[in-house]
PDB file of N, CA and C in Angstrom:
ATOM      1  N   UNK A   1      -4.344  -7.242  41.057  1.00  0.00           N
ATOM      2  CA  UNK A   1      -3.693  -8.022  40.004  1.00  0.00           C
ATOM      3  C   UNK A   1      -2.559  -7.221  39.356  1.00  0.00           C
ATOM      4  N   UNK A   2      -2.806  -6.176  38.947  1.00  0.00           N
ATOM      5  CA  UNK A   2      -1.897  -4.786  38.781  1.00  0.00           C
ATOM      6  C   UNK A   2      -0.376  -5.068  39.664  1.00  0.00           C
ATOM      7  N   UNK A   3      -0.307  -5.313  40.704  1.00  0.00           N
ATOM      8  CA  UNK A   3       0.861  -5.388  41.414  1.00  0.00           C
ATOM      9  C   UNK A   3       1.724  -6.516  40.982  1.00  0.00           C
ATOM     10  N   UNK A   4       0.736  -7.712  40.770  1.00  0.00           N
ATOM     11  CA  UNK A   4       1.406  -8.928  40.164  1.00  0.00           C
ATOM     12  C   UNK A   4       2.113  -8.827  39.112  1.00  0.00           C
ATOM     13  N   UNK A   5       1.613  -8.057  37.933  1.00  0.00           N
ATOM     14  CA  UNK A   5       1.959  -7.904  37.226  1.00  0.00           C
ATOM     15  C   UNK A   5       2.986  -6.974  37.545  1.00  0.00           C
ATOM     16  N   UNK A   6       2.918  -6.072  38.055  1.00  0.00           N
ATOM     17  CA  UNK A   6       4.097  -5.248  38.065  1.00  0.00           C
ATOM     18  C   UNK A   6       5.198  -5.555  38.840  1.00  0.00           C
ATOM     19  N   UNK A   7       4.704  -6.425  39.474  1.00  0.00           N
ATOM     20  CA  UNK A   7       6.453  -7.368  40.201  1.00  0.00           C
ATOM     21  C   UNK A   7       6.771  -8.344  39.712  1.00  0.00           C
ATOM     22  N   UNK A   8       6.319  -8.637  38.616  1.00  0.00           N
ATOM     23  CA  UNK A   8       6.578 -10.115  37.419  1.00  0.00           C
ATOM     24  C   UNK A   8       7.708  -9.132  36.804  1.00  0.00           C
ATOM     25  N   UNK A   9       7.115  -8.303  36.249  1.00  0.00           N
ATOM     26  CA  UNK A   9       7.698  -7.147  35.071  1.00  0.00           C
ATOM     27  C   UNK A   9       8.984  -7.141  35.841  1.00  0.00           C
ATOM     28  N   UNK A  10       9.149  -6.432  37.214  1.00  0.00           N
ATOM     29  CA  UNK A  10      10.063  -6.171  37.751  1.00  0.00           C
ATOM     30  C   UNK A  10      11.205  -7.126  37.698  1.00  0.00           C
ATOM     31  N   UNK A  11      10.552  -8.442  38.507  1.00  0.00           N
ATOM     32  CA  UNK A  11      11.134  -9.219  38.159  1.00  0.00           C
ATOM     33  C   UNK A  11      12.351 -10.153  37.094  1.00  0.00           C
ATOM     34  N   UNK A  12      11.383  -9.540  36.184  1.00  0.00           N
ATOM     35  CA  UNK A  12      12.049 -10.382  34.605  1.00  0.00           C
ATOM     36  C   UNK A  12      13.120  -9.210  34.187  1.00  0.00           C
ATOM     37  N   UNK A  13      12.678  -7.934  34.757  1.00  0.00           N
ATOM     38  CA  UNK A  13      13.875  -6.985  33.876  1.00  0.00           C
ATOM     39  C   UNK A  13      14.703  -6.829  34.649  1.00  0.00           C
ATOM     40  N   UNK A  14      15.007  -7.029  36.041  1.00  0.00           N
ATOM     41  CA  UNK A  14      15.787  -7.355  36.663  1.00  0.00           C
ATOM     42  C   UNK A  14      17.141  -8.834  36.591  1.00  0.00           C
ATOM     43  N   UNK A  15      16.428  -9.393  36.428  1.00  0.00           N
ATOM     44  CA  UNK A  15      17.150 -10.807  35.223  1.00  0.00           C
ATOM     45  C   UNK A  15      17.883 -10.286  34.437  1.00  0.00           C
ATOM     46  N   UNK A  16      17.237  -9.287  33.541  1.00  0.00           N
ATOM     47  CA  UNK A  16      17.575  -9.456  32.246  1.00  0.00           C
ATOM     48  C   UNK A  16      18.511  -8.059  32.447  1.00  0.00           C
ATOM     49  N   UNK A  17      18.593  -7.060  33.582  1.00  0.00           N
ATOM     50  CA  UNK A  17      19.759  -6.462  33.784  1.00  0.00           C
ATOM     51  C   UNK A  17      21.018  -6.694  34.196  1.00  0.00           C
ATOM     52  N   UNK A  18      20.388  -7.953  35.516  1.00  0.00           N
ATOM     53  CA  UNK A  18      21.510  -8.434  36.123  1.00  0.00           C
ATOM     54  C   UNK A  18      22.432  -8.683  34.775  1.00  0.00           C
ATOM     55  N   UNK A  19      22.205  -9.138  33.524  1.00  0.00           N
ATOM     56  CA  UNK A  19      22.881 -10.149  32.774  1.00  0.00           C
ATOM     57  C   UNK A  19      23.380  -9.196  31.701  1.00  0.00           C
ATOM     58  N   UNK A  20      22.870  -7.797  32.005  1.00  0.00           N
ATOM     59  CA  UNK A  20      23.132  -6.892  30.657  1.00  0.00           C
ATOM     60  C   UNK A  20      22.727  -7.424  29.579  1.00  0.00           C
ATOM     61  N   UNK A  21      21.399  -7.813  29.515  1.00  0.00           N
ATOM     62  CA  UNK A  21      20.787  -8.020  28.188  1.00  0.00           C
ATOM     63  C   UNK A  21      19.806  -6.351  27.361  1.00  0.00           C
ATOM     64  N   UNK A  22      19.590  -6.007  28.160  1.00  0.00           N
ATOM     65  CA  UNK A  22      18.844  -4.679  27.815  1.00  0.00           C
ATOM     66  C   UNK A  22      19.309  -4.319  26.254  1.00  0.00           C
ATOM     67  N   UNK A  23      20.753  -4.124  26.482  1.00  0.00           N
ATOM     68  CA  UNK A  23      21.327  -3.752  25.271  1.00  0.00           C
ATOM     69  C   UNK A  23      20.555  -4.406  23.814  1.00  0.00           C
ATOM     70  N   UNK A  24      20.510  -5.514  24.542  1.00  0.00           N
ATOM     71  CA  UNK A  24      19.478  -6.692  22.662  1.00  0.00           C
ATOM     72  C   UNK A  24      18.133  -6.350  23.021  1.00  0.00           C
ATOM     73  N   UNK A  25      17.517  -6.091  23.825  1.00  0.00           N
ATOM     74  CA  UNK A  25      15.794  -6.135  24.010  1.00  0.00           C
ATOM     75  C   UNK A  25      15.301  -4.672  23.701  1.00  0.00           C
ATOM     76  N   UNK A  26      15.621  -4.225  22.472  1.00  0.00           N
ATOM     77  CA  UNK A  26      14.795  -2.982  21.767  1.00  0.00           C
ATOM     78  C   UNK A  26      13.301  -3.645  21.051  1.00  0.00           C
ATOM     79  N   UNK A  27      12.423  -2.521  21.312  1.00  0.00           N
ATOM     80  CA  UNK A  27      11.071  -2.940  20.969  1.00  0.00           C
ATOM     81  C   UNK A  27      11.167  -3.773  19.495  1.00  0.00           C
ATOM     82  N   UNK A  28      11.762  -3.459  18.478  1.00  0.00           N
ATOM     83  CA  UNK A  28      11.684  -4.747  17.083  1.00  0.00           C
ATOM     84  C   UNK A  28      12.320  -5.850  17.714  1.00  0.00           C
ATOM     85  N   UNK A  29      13.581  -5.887  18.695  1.00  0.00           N
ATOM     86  CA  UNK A  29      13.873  -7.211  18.801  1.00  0.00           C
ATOM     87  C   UNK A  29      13.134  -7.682  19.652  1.00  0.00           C
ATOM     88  N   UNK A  30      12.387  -7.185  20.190  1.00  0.00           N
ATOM     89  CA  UNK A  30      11.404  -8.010  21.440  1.00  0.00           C
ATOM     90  C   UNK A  30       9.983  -8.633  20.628  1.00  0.00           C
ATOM     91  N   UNK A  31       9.768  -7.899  19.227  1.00  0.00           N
ATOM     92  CA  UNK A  31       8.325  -8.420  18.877  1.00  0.00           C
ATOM     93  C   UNK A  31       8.653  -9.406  18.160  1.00  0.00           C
ATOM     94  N   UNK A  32       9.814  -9.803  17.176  1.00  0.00           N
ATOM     95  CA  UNK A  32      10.820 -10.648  16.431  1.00  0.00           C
ATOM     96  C   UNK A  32      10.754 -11.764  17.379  1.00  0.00           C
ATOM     97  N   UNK A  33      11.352 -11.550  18.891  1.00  0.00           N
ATOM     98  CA  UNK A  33      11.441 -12.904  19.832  1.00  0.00           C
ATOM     99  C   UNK A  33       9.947 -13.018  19.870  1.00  0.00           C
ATOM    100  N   UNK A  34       9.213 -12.508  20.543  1.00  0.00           N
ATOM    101  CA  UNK A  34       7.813 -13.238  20.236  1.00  0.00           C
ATOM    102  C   UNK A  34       7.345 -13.759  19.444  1.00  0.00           C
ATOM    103  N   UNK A  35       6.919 -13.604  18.548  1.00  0.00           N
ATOM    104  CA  UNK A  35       7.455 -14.457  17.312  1.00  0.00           C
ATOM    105  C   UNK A  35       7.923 -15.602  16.962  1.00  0.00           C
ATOM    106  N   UNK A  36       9.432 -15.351  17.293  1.00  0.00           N
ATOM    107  CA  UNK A  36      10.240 -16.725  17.100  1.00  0.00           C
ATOM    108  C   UNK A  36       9.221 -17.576  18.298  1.00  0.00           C
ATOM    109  N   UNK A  37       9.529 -17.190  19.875  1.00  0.00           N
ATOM    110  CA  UNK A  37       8.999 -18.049  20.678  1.00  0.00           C
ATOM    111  C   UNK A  37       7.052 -19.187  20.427  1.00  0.00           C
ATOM    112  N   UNK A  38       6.546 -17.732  20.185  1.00  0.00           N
ATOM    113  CA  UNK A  38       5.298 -18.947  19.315  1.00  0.00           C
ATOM    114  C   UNK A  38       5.694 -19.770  18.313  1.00  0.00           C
ATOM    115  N   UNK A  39       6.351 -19.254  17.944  1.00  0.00           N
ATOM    116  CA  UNK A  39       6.933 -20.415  16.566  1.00  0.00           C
ATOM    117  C   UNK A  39       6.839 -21.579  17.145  1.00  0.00           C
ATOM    118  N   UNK A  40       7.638 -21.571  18.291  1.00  0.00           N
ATOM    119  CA  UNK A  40       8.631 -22.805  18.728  1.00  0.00           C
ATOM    120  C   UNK A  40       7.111 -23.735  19.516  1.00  0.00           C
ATOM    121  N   UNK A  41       6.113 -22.443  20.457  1.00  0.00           N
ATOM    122  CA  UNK A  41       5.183 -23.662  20.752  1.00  0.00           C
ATOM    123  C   UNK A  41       4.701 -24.078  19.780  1.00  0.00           C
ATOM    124  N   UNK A  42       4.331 -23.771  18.513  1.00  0.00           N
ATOM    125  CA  UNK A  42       3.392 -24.200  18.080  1.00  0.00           C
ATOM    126  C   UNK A  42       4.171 -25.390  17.343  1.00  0.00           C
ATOM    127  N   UNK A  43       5.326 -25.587  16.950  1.00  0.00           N
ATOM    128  CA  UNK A  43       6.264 -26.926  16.475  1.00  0.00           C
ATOM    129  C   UNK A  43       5.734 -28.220  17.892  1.00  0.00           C
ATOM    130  N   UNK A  44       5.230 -27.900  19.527  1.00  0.00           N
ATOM    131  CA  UNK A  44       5.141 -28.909  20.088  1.00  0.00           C
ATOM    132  C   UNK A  44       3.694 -29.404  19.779  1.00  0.00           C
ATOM    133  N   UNK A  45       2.722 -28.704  18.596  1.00  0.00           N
ATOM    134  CA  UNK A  45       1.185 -29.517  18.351  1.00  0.00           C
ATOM    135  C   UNK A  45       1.746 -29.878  17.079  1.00  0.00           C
ATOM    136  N   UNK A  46       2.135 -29.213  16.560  1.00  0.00           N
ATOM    137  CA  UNK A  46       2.429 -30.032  14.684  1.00  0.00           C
ATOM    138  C   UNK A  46       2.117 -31.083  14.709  1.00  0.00           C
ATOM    139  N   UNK A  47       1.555 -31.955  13.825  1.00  0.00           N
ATOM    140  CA  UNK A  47       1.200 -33.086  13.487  1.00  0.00           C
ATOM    141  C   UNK A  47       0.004 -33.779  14.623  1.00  0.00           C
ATOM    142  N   UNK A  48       0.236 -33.083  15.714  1.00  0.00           N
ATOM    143  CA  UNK A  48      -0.352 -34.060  16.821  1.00  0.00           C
ATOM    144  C   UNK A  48      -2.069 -33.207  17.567  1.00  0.00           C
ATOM    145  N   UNK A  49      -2.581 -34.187  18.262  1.00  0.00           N
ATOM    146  CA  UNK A  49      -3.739 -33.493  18.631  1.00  0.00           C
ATOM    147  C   UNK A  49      -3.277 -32.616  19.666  1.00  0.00           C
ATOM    148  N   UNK A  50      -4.285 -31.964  20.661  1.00  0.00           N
ATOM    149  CA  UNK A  50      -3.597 -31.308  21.521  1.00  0.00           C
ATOM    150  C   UNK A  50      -3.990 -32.247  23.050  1.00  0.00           C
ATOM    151  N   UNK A  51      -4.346 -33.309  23.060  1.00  0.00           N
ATOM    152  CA  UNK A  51      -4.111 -33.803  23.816  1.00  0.00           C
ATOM    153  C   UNK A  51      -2.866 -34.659  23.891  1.00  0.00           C
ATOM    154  N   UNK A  52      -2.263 -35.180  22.937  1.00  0.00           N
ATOM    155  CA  UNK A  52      -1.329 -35.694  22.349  1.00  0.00           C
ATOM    156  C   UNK A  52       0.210 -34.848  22.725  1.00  0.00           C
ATOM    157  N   UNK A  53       0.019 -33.589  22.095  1.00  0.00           N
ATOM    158  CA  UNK A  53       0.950 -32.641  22.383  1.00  0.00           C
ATOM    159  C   UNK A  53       1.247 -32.303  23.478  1.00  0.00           C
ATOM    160  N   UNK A  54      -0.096 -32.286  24.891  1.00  0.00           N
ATOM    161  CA  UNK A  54       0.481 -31.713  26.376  1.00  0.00           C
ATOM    162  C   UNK A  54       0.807 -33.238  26.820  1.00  0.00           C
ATOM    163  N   UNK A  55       0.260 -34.131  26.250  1.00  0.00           N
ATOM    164  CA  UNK A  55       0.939 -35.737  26.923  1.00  0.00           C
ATOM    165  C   UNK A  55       2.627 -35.953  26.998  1.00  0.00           C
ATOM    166  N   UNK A  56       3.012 -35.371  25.621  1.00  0.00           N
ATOM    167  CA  UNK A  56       4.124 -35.798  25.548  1.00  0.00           C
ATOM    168  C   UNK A  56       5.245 -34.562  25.748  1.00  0.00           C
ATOM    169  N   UNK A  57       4.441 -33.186  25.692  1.00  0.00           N
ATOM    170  CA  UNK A  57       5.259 -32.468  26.109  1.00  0.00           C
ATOM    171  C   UNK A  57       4.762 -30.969  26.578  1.00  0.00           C
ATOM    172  N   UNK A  58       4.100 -31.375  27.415  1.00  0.00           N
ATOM    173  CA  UNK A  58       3.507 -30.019  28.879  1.00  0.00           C
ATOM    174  C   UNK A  58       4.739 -29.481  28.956  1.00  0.00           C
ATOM    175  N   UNK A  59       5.976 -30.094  29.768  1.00  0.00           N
ATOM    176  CA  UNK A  59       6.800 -28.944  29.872  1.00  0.00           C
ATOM    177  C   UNK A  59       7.680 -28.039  29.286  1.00  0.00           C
ATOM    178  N   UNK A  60       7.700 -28.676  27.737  1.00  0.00           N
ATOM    179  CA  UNK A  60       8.067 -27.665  26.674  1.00  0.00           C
ATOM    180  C   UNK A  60       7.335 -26.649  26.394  1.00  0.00           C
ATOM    181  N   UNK A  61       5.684 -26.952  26.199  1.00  0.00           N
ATOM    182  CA  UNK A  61       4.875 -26.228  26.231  1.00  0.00           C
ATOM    183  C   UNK A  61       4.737 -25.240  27.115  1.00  0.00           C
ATOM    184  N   UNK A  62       5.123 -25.169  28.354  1.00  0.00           N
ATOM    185  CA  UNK A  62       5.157 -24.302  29.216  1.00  0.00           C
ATOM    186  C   UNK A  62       6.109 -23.344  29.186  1.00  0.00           C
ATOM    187  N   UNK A  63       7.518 -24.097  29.047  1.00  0.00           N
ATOM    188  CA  UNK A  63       8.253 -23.078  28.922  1.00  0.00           C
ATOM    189  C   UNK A  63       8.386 -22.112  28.056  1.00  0.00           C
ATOM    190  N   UNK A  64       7.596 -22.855  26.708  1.00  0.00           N
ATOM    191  CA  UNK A  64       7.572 -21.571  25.771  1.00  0.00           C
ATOM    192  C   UNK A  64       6.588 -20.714  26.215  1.00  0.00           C
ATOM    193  N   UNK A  65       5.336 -21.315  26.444  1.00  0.00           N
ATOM    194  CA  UNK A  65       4.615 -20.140  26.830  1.00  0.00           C
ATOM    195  C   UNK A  65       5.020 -18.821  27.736  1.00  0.00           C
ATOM    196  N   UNK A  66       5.902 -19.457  28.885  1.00  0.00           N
ATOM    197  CA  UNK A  66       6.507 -18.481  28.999  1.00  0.00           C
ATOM    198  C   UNK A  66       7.443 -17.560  28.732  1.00  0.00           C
ATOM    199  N   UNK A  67       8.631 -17.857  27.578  1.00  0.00           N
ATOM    200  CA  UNK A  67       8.560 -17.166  26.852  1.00  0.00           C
ATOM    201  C   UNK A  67       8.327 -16.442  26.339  1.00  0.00           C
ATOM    202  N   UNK A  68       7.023 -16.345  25.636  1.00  0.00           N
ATOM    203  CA  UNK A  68       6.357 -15.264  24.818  1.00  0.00           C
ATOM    204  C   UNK A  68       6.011 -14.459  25.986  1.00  0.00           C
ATOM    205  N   UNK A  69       5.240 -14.690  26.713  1.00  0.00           N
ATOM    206  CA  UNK A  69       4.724 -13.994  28.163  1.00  0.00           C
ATOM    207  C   UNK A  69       6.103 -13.021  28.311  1.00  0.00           C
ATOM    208  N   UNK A  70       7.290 -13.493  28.644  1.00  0.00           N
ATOM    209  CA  UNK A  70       8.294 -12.901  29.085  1.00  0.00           C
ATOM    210  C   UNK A  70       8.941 -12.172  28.540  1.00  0.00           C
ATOM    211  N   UNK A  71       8.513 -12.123  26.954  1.00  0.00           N
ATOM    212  CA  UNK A  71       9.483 -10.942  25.964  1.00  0.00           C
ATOM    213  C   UNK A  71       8.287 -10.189  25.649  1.00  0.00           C
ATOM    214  N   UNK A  72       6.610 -10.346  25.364  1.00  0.00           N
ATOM    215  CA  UNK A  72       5.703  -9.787  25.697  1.00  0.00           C
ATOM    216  C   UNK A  72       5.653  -8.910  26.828  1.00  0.00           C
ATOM    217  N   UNK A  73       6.188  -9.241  28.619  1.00  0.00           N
ATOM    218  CA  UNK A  73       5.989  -8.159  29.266  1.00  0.00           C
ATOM    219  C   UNK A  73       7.286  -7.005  29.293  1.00  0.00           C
ATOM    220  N   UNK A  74       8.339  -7.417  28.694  1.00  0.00           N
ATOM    221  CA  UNK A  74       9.812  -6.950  28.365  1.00  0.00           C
ATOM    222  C   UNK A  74       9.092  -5.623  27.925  1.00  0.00           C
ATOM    223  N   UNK A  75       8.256  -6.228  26.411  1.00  0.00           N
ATOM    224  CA  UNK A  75       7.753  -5.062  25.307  1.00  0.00           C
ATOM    225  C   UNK A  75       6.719  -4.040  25.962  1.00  0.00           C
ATOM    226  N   UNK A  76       6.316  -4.326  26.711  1.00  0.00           N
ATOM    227  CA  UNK A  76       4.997  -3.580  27.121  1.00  0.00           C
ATOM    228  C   UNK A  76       5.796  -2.919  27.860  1.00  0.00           C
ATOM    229  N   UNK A  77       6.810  -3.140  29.009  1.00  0.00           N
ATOM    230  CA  UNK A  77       7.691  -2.323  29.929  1.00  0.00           C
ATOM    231  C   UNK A  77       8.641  -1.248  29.007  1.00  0.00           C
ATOM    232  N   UNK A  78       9.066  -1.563  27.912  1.00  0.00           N
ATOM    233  CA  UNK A  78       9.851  -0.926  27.352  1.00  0.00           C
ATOM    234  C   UNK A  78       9.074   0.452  26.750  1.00  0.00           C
ATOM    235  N   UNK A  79       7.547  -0.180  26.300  1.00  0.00           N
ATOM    236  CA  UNK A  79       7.101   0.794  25.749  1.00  0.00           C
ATOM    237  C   UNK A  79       6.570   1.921  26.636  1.00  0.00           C
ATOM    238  N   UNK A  80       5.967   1.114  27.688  1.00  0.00           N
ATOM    239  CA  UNK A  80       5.521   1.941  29.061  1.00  0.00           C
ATOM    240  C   UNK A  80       3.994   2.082  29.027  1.00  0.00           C
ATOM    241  N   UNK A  81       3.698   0.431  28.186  1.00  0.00           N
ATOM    242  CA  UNK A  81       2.086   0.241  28.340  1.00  0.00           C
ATOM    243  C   UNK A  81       1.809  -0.337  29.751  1.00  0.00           C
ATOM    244  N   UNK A  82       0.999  -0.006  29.892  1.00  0.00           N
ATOM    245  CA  UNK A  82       0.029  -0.717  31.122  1.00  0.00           C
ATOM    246  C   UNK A  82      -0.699  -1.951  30.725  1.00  0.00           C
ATOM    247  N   UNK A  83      -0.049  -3.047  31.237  1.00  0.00           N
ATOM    248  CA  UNK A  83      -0.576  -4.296  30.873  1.00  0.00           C
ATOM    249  C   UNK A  83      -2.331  -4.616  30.977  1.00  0.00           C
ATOM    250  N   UNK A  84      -2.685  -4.806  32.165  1.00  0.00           N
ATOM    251  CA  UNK A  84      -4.028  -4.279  32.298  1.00  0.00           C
ATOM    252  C   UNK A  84      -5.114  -3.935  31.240  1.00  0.00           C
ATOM    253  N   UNK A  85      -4.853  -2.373  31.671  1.00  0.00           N
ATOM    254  CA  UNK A  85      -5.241  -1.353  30.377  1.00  0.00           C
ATOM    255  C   UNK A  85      -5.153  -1.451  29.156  1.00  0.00           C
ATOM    256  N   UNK A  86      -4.861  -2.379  28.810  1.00  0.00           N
ATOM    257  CA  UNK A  86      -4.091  -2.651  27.214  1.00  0.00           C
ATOM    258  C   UNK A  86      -5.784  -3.597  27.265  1.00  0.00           C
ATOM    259  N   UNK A  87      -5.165  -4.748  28.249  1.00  0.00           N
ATOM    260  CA  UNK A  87      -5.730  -5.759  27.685  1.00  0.00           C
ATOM    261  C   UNK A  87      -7.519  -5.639  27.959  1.00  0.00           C
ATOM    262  N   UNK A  88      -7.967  -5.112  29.015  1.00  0.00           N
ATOM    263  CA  UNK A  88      -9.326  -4.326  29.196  1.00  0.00           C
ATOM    264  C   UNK A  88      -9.766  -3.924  28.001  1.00  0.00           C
ATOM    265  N   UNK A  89      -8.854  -2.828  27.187  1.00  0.00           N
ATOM    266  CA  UNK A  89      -9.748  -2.159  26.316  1.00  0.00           C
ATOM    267  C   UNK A  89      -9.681  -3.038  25.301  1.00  0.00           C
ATOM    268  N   UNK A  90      -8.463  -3.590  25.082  1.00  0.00           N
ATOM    269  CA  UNK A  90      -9.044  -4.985  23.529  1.00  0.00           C
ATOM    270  C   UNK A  90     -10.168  -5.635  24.164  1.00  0.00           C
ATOM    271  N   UNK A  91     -10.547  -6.056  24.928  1.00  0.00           N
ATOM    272  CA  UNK A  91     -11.278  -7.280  25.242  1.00  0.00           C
ATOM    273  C   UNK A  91     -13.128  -6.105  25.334  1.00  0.00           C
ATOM    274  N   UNK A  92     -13.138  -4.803  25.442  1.00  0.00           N
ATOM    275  CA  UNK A  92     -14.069  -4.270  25.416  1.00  0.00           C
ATOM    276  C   UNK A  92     -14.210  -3.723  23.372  1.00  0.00           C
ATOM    277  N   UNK A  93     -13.050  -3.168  23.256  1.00  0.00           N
ATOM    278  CA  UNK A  93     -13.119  -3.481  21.354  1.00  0.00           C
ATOM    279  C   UNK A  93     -13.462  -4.825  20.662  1.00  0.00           C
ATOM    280  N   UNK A  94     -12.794  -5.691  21.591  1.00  0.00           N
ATOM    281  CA  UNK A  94     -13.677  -7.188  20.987  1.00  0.00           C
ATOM    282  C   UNK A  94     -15.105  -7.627  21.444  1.00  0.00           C
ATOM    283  N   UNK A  95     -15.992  -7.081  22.538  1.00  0.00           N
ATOM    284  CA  UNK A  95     -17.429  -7.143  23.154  1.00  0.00           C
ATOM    285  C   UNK A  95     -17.914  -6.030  22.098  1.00  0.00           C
ATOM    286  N   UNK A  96     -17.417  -5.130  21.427  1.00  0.00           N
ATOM    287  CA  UNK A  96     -18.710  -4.496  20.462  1.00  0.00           C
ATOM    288  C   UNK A  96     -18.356  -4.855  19.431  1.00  0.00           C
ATOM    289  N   UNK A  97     -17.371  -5.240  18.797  1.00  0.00           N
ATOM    290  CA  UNK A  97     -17.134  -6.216  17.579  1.00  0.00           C
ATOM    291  C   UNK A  97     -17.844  -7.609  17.393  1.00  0.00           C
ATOM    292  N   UNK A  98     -17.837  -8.271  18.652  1.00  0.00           N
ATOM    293  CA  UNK A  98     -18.140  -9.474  18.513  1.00  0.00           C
ATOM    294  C   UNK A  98     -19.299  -9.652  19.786  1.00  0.00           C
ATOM    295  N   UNK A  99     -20.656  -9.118  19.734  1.00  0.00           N
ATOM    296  CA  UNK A  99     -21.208  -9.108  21.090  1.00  0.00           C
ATOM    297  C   UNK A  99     -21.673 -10.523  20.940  1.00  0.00           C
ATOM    298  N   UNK A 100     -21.935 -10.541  22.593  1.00  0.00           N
ATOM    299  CA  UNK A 100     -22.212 -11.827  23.408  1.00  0.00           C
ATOM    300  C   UNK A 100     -24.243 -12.005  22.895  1.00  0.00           C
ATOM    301  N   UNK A 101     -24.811 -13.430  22.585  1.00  0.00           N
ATOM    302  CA  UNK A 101     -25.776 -13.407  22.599  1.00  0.00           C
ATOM    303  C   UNK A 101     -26.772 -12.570  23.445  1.00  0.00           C
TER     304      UNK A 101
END
């Protein structure tokens, strides 16, 4: 899974060189866009249920999600976390915080 991730990563910062964006994607402006980008999904449930919300708009919803995903793996590359590893050990800090019956 490790590889996936690391040719997504590749992927997206490759984009985002081709285009000379690097220059704007410093770690505050990358956690700022995350941010903004949840903002924006969460404007497609406002008012509505969430069945309601993917009825009328799955593919907004998607694209933001990716979004965040995409300035999320920006940040983790920039910082030189290991996506993975990150997310393993929260999810083992959240099993003794919050154990399973």
């Amino acid at each position: 899974m490790m590889n996936d991730i690391n040719n997504l990563i590749n992927s997206i910062n490759h984009f985002r060189d081709e285009r000379n964006w690097r220059q704007f994607h410093n770690p505050k402006d990358l956690a700022i866009s995350i941010s903004i980008e949840a903002a924006e999904l969460l404007e497609d449930f406002q008012w509505k249920s969430s069945e309601s919300a993917l009825d009328s708009n799955k593919e907004n919803i998607q694209e933001e999600i990716a979004d965040v995903l995409i300035y999320t793996l920006m940040l983790c590359s920039d910082l030189e976390l290991d996506v993975e590893e990150i997310i393993e050990e929260k999810l083992k800090k959240n099993g003794e915080k919050y154990p399973s019956n």
